[in-house]
PDB file of N, CA and C in Angstrom:
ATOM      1  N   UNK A   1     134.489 146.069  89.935  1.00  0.00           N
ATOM      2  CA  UNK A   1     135.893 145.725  89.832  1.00  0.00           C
ATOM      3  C   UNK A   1     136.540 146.332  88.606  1.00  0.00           C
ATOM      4  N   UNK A   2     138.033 145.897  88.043  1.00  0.00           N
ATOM      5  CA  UNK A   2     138.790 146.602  87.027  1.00  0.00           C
ATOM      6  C   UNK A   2     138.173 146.390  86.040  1.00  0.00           C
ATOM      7  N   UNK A   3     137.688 144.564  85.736  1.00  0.00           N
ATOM      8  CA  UNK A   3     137.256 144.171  84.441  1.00  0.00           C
ATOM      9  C   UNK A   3     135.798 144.930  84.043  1.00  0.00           C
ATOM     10  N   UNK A   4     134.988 145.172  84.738  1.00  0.00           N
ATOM     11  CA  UNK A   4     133.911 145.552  84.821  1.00  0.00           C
ATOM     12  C   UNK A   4     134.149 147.292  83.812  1.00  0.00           C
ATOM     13  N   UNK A   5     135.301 147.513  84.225  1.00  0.00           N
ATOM     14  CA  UNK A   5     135.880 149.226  83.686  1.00  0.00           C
ATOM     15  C   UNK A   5     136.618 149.331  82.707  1.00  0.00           C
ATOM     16  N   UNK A   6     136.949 147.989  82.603  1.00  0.00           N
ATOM     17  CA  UNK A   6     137.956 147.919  81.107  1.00  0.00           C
ATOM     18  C   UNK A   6     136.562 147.391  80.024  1.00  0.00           C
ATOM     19  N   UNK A   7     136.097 146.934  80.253  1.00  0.00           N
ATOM     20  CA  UNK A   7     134.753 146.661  79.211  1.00  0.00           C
ATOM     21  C   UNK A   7     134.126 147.639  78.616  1.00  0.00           C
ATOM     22  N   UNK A   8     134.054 147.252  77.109  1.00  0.00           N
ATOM     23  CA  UNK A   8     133.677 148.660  75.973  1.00  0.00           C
ATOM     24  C   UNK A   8     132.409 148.402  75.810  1.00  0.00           C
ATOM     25  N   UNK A   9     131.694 149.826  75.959  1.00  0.00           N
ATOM     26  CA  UNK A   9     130.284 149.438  75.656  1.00  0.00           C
ATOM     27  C   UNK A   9     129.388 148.573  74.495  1.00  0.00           C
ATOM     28  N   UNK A  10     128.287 147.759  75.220  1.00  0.00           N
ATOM     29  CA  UNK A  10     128.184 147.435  73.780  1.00  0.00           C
ATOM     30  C   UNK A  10     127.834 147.922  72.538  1.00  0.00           C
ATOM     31  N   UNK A  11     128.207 147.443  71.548  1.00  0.00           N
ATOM     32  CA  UNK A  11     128.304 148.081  70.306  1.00  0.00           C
ATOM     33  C   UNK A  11     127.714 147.122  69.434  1.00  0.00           C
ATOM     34  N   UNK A  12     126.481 146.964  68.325  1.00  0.00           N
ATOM     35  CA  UNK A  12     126.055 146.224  67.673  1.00  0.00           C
ATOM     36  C   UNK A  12     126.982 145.735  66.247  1.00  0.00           C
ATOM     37  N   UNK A  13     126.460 144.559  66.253  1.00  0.00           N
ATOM     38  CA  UNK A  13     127.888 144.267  65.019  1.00  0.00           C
ATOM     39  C   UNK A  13     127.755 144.840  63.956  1.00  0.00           C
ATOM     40  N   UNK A  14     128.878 144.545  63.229  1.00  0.00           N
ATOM     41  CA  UNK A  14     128.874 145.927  62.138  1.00  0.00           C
ATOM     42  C   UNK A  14     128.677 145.551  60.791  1.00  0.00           C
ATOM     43  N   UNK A  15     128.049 144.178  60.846  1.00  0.00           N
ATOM     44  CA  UNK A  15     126.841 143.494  59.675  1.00  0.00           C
ATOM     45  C   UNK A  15     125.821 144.231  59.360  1.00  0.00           C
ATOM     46  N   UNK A  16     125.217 144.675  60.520  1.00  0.00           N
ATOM     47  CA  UNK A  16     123.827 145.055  60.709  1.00  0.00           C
ATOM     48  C   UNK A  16     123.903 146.943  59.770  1.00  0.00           C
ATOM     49  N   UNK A  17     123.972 147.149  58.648  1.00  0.00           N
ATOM     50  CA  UNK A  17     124.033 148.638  58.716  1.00  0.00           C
ATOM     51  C   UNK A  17     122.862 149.543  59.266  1.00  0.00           C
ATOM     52  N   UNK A  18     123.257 150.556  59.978  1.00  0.00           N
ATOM     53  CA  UNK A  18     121.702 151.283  60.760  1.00  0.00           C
ATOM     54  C   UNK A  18     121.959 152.653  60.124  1.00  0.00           C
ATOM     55  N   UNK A  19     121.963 152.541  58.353  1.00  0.00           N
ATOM     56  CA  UNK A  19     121.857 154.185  58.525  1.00  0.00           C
ATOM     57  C   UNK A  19     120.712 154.360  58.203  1.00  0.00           C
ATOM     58  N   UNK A  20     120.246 156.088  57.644  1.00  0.00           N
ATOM     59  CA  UNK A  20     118.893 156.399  58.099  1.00  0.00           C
ATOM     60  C   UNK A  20     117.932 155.852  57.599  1.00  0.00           C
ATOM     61  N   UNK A  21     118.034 154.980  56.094  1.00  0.00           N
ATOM     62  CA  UNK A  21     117.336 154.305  55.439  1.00  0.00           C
ATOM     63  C   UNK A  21     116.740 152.879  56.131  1.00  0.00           C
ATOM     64  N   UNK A  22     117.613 152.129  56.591  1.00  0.00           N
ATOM     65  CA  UNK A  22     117.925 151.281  57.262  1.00  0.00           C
ATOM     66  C   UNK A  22     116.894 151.583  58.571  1.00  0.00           C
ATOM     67  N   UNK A  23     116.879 152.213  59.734  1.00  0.00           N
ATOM     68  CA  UNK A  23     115.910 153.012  60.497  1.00  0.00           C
ATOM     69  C   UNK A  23     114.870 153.295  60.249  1.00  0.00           C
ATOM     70  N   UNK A  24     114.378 153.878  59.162  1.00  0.00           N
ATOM     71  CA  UNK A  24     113.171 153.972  58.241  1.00  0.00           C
ATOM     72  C   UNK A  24     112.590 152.811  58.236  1.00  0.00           C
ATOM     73  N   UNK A  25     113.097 151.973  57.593  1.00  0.00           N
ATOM     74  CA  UNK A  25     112.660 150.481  57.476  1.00  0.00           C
ATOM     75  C   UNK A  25     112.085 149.893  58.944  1.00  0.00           C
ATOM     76  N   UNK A  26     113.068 150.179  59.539  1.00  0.00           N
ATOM     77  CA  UNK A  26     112.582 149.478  61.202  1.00  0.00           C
ATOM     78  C   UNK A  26     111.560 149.922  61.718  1.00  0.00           C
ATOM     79  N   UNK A  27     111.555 151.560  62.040  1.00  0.00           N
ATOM     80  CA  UNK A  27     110.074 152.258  62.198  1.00  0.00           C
ATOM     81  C   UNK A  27     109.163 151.867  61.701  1.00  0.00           C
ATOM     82  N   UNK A  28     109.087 152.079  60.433  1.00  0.00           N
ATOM     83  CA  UNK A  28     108.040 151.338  59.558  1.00  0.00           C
ATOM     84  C   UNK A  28     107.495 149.896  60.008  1.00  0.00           C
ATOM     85  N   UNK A  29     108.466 148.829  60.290  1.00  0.00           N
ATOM     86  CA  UNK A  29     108.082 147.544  60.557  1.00  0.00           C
ATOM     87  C   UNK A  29     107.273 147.624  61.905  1.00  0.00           C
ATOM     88  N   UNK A  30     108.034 148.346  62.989  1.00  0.00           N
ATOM     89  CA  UNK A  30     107.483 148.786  64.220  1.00  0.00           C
ATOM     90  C   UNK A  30     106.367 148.898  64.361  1.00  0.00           C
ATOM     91  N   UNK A  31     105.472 150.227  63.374  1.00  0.00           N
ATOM     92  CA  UNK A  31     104.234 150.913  63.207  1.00  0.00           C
ATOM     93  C   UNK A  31     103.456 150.231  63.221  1.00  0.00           C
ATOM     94  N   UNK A  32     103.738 149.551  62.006  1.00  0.00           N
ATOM     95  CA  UNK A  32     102.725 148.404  61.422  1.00  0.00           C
ATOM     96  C   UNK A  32     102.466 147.082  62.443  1.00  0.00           C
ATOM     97  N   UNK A  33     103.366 146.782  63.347  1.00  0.00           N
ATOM     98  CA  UNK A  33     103.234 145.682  64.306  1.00  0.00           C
ATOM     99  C   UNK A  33     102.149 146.134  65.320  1.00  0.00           C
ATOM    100  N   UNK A  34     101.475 145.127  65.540  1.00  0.00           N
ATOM    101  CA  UNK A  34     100.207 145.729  66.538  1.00  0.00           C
ATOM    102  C   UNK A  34      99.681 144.450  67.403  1.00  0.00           C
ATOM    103  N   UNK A  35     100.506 144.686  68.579  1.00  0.00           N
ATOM    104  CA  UNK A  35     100.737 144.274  69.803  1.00  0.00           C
ATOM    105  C   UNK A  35      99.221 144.037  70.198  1.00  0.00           C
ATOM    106  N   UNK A  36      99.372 142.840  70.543  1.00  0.00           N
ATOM    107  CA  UNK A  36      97.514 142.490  71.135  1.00  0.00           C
ATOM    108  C   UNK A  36      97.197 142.878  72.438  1.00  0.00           C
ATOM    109  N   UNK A  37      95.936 143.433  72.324  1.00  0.00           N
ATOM    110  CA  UNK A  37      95.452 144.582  73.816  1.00  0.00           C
ATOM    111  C   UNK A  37      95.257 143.258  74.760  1.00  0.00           C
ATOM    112  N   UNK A  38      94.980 142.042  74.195  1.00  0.00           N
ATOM    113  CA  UNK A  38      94.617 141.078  75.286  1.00  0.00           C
ATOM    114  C   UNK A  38      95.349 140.795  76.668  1.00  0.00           C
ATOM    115  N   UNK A  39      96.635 140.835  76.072  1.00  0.00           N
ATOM    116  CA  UNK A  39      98.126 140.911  77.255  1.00  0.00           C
ATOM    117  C   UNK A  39      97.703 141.591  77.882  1.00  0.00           C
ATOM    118  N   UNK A  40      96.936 142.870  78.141  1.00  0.00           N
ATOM    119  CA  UNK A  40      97.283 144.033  78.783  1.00  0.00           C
ATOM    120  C   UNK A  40      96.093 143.969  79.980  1.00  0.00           C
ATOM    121  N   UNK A  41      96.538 143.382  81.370  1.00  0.00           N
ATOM    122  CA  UNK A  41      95.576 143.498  81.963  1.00  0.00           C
ATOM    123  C   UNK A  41      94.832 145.114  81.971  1.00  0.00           C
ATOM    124  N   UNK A  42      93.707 144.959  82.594  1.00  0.00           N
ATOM    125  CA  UNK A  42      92.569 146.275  82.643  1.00  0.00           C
ATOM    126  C   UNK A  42      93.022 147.234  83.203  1.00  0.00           C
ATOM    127  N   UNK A  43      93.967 147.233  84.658  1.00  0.00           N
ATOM    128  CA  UNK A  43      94.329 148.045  84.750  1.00  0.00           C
ATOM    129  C   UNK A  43      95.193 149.008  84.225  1.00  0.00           C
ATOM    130  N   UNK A  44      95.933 148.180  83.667  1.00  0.00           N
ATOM    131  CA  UNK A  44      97.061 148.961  82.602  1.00  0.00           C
ATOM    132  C   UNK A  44      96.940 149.534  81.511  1.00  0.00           C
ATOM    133  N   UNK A  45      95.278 149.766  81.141  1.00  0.00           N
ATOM    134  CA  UNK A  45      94.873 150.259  79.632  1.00  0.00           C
ATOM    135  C   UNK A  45      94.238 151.615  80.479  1.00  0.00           C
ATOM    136  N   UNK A  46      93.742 151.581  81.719  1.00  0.00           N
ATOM    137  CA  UNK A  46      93.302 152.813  82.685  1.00  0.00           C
ATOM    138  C   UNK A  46      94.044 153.860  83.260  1.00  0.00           C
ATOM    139  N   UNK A  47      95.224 153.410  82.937  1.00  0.00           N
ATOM    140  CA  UNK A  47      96.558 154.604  83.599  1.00  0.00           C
ATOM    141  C   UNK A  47      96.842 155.144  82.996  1.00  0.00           C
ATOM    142  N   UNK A  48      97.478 156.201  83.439  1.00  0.00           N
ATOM    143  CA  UNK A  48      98.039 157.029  82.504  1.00  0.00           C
ATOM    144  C   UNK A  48      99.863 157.073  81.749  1.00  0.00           C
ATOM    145  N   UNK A  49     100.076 157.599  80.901  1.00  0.00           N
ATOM    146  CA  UNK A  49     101.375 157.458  80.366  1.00  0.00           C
ATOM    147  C   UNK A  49     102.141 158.054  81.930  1.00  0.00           C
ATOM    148  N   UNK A  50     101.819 159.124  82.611  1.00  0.00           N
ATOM    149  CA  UNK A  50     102.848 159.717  83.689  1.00  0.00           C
ATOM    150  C   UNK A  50     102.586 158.930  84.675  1.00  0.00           C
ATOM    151  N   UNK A  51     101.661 158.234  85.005  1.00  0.00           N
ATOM    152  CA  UNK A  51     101.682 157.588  86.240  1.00  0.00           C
ATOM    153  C   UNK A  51     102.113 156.467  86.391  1.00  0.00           C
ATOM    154  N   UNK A  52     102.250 155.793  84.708  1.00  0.00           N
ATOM    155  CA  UNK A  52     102.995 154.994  84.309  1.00  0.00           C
ATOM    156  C   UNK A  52     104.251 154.869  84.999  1.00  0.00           C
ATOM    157  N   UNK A  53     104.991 156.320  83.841  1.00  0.00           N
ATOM    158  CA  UNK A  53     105.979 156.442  84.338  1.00  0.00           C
ATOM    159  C   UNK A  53     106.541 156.513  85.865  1.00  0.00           C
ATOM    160  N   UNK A  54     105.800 157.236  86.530  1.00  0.00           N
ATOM    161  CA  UNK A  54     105.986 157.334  88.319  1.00  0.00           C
ATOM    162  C   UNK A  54     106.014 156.174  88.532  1.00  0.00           C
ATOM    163  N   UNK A  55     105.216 154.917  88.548  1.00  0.00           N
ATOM    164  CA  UNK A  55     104.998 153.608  89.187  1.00  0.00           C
ATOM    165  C   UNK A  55     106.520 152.852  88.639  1.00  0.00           C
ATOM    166  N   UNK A  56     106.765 153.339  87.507  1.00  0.00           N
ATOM    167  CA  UNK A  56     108.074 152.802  87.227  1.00  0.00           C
ATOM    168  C   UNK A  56     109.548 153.331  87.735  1.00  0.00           C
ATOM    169  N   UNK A  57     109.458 154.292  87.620  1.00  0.00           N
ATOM    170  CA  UNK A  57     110.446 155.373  88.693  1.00  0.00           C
ATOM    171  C   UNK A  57     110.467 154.302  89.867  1.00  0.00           C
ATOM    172  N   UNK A  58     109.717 154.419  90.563  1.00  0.00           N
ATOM    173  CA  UNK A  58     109.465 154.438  92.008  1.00  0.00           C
ATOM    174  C   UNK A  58     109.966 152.750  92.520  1.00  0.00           C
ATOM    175  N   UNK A  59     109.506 152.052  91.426  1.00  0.00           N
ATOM    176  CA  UNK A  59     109.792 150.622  91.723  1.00  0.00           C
ATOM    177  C   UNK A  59     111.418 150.578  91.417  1.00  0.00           C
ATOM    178  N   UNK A  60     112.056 151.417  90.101  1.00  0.00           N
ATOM    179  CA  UNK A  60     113.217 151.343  90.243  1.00  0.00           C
ATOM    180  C   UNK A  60     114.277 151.950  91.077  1.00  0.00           C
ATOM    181  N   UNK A  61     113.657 153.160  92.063  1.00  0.00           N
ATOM    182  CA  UNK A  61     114.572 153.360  92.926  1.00  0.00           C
ATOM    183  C   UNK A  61     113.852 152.454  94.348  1.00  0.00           C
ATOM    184  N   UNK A  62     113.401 151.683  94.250  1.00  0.00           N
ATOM    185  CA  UNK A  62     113.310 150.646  95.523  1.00  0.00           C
ATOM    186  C   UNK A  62     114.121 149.746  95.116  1.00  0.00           C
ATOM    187  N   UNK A  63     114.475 149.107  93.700  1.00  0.00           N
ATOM    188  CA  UNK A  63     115.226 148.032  93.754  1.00  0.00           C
ATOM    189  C   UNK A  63     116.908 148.841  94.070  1.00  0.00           C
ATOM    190  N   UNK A  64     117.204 149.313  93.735  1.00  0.00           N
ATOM    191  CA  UNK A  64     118.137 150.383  94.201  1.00  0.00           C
ATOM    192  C   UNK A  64     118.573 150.276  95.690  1.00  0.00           C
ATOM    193  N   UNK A  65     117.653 150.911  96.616  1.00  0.00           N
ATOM    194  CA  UNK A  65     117.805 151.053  98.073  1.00  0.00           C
ATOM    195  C   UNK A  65     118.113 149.702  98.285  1.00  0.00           C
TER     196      UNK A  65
END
């Protein structure tokens, strides 16, 4: 609809400063975070990054159709 087209993308508030220093910092925090392999069922540590990706493709153009 119109409203849907008059809506500005979102934009993060402008508290937050993201310049490159700022980014640095986040990466950094990122790196260092280390996500536990336990979550990860077995199959999902056996695939690959592209087939990954394909299985994800593929599911998103089915929700699509």
């Amino acid at each position: 609809g119109r409203a849907a087209a008059a809506r500005a993308p979102w934009t993060p508030p402008s508290s937050i400063p993201m310049d490159a220093e700022h980014v640095e910092l986040v990466k950094r925090t990122m790196a260092g975070v280390k996500l536990p392999t336990l979550g990860i069922p077995a199959w999902a540590s056996q695939i690959s990054e592209d087939q990954w990706k394909d299985v994800v493709q593929r599911t998103l153009q089915a929700r699509q159709s």
